[in-house]
Protein backbone atom coordinates (compact mmCIF):
# COMPACT_ATOMS: atom_id res chain seq x y z
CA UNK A 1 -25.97 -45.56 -38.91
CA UNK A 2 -22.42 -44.08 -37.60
CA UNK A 3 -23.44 -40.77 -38.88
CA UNK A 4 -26.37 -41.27 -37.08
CA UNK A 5 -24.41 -41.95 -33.67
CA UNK A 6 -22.34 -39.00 -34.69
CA UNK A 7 -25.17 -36.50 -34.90
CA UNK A 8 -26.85 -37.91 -32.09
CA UNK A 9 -23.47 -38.12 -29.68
CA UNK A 10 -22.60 -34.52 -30.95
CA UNK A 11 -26.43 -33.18 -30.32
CA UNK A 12 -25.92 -34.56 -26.86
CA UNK A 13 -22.21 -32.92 -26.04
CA UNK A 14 -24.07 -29.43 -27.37
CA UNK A 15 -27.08 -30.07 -24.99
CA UNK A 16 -24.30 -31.02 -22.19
CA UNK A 17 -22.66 -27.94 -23.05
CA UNK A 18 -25.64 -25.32 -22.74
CA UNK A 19 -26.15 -27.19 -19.78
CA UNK A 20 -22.57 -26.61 -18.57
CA UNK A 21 -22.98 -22.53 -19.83
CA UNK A 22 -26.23 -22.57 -17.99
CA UNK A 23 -25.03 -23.73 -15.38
CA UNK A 24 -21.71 -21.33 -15.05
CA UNK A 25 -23.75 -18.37 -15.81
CA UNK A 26 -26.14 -19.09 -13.15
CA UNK A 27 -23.08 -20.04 -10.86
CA UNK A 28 -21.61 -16.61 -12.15
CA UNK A 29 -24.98 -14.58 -11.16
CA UNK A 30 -24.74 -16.30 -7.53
CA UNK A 31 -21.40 -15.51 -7.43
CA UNK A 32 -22.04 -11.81 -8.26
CA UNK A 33 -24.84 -11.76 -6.10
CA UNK A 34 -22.94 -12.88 -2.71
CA UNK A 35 -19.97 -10.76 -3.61
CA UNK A 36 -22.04 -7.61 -4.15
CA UNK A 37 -23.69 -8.41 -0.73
CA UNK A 38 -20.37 -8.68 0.76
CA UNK A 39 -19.28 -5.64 -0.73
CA UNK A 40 -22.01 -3.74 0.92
CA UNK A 41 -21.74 -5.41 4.43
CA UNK A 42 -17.61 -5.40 4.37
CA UNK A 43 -15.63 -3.88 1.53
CA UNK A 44 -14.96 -0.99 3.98
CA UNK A 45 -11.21 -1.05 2.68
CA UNK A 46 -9.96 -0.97 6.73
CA UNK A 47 -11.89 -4.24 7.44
CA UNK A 48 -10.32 -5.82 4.40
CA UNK A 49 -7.04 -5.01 4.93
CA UNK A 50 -7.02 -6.16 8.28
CA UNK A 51 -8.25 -8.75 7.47
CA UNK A 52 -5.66 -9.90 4.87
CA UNK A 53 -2.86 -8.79 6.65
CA UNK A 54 -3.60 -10.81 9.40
CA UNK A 55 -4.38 -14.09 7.13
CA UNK A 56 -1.23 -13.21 5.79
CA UNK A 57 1.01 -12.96 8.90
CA UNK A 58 -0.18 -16.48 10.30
CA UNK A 59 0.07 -18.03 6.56
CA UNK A 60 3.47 -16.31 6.40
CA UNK A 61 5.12 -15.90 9.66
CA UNK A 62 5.79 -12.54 8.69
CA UNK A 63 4.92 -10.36 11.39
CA UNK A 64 2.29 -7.12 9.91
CA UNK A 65 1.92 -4.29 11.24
CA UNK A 66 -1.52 -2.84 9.77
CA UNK A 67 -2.65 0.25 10.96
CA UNK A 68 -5.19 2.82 9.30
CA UNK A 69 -5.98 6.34 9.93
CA UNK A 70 -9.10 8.51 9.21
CA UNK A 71 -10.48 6.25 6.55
CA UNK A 72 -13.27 4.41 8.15
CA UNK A 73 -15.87 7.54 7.53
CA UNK A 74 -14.70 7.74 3.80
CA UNK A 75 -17.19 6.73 1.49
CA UNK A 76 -14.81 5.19 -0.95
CA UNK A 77 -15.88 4.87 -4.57
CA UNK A 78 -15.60 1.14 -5.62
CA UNK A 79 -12.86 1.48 -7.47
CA UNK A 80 -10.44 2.81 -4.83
CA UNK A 81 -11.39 0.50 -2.53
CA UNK A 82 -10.12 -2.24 -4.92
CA UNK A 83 -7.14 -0.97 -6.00
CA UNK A 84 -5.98 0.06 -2.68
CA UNK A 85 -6.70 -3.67 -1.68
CA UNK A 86 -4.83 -4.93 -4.54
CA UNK A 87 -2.00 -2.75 -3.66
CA UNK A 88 -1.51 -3.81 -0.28
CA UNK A 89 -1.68 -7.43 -1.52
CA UNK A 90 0.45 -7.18 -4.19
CA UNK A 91 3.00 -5.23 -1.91
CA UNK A 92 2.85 -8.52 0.32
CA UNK A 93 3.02 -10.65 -2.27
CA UNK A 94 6.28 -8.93 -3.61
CA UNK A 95 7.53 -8.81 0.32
CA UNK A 96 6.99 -13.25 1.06
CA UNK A 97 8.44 -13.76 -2.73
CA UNK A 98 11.61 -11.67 -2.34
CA UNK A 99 12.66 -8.89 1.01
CA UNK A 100 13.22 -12.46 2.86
CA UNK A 101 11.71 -9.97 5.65
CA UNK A 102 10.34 -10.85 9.18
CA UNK A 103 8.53 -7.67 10.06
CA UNK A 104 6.24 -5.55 7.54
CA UNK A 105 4.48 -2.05 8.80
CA UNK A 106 1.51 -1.15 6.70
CA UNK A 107 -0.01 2.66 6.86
CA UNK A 108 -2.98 3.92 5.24
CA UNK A 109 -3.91 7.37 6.32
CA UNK A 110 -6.29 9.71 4.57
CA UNK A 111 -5.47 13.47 4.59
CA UNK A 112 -7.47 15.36 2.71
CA UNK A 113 -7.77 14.99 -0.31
CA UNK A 114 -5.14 12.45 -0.53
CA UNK A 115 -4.67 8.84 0.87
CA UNK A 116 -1.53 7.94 1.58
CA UNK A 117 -0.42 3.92 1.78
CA UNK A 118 2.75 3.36 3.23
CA UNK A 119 4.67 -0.30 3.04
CA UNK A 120 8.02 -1.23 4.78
CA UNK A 121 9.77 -4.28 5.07
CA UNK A 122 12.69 -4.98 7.30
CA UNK A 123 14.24 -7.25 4.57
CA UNK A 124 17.28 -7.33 2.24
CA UNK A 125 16.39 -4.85 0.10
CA UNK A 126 17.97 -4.14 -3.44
CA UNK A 127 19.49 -1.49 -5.64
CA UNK A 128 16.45 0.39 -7.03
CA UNK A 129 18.60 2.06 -9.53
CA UNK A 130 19.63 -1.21 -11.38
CA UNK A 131 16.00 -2.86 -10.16
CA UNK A 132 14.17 -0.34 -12.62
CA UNK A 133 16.76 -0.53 -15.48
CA UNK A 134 16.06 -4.34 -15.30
CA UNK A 135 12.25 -4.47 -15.51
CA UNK A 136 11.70 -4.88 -18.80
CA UNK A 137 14.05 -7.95 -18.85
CA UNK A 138 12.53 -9.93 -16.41
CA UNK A 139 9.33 -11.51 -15.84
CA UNK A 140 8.62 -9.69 -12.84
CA UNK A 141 5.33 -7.62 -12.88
CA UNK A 142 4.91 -6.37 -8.95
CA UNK A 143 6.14 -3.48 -9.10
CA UNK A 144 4.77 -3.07 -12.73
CA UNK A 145 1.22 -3.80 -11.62
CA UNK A 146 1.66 -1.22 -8.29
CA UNK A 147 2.56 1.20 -10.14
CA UNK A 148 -0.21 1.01 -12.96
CA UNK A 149 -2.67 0.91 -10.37
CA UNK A 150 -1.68 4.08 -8.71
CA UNK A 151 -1.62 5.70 -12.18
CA UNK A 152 -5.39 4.63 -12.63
CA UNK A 153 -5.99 6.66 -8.65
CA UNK A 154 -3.99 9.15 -10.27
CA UNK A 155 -1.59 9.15 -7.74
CA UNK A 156 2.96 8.73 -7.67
CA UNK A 157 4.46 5.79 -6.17
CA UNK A 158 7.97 6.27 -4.86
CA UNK A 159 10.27 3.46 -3.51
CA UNK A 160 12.78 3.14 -1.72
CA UNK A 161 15.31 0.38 -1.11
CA UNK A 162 18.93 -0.28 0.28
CA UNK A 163 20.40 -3.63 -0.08
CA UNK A 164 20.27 -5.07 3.59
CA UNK A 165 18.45 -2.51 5.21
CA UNK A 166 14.75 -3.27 3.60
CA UNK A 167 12.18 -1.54 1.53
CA UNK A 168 9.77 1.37 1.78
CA UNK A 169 7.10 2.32 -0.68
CA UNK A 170 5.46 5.24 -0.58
CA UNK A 171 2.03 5.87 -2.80
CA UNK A 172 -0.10 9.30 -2.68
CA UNK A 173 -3.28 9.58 -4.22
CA UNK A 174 -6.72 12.05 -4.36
CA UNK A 175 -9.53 9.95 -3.22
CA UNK A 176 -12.67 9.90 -4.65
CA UNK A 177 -15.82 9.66 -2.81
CA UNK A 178 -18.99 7.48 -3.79
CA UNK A 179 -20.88 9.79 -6.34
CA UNK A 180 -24.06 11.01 -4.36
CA UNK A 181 -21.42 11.64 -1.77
CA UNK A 182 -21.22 15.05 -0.18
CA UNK A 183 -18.18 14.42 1.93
């Protein structure tokens, strides 16, 4: 009889759990759904990162400065548009965590062919020199993660930094249009 149970208990946990998977995939599909409709009504990467920086400032109390330039008639392929989100982000992220800053300008121009994406903080700033020599030591992975993105746009990332006088970063890259795209 306690085998039984058993079988019966353990037919009911894998019913609960196709239930559960069911239930996450369909969860999953909505999920996909709404965010692919959002992509299409907002993902413009200026609306975004407006957005976010001003979410940011009032979460913060770190005063952004966001301003774009000749990117709202690109036609951004998806990718782009992410990374250049996630690069902003994890520029502010890096900015609240350590620059101890109270003013960040943001600049994201597009010149053709390139964009460039311009961050500065008005923070403490650090040796770069002694910075780079020490990132595979530490835990860190900001800097690490900008930089592999911009490798993926096939773009350079430069940065600069003095200790008390803040940080600029400075990332160049070709964009690339939608495909179908004549621009």
């Amino acid at each position: 009889m306690i085998i039984v149970f058993e079988l019966n208990f353990f037919g009911k946990q894998m019913n609960n759990v196709n239930f559960l998977r069911c239930q996450n995939f369909r969860s999953w599909q909505a999920v996909a759904c709404k965010f692919h409709h959002l992509k299409t009504l907002i993902i413009e990467i200026f609306f975004i990162n407006t957005a976010f920086c001003q979410d940011f400032s009032e979460n913060s109390g770190i005063k952004v400065d966001f301003s774009p330039a000749g990117m709202k008639d690109l036609n951004l392929d998806f990718d782009t548009e992410i990374n250049l989100y996630r690069l902003v982000q994890e520029g502010l992220a890096n900015i609240k965590k350590h620059a101890a800053a109270s003013h960040v300008t943001i600049r994201l121009v597009a010149v053709s062919p390139n964009i460039i994406l311009r961050i500065e903080n008005n923070g403490k700033g650090f040796d770069v020199q002694k910075r780079l020599a020490n990132l595979t030591k530490e835990k860190r992975m900001g800097l690490q993660s900008m930089e592999g993105r911009v490798k993926l746009l096939q773009g350079n990332m430069t940065l600069q930094s003095t200790p008390m006088r803040g940080t600029k970063i400075y990332i160049k890259f070709p964009y690339k249009v939608k495909k179908g795209d004549l621009r």
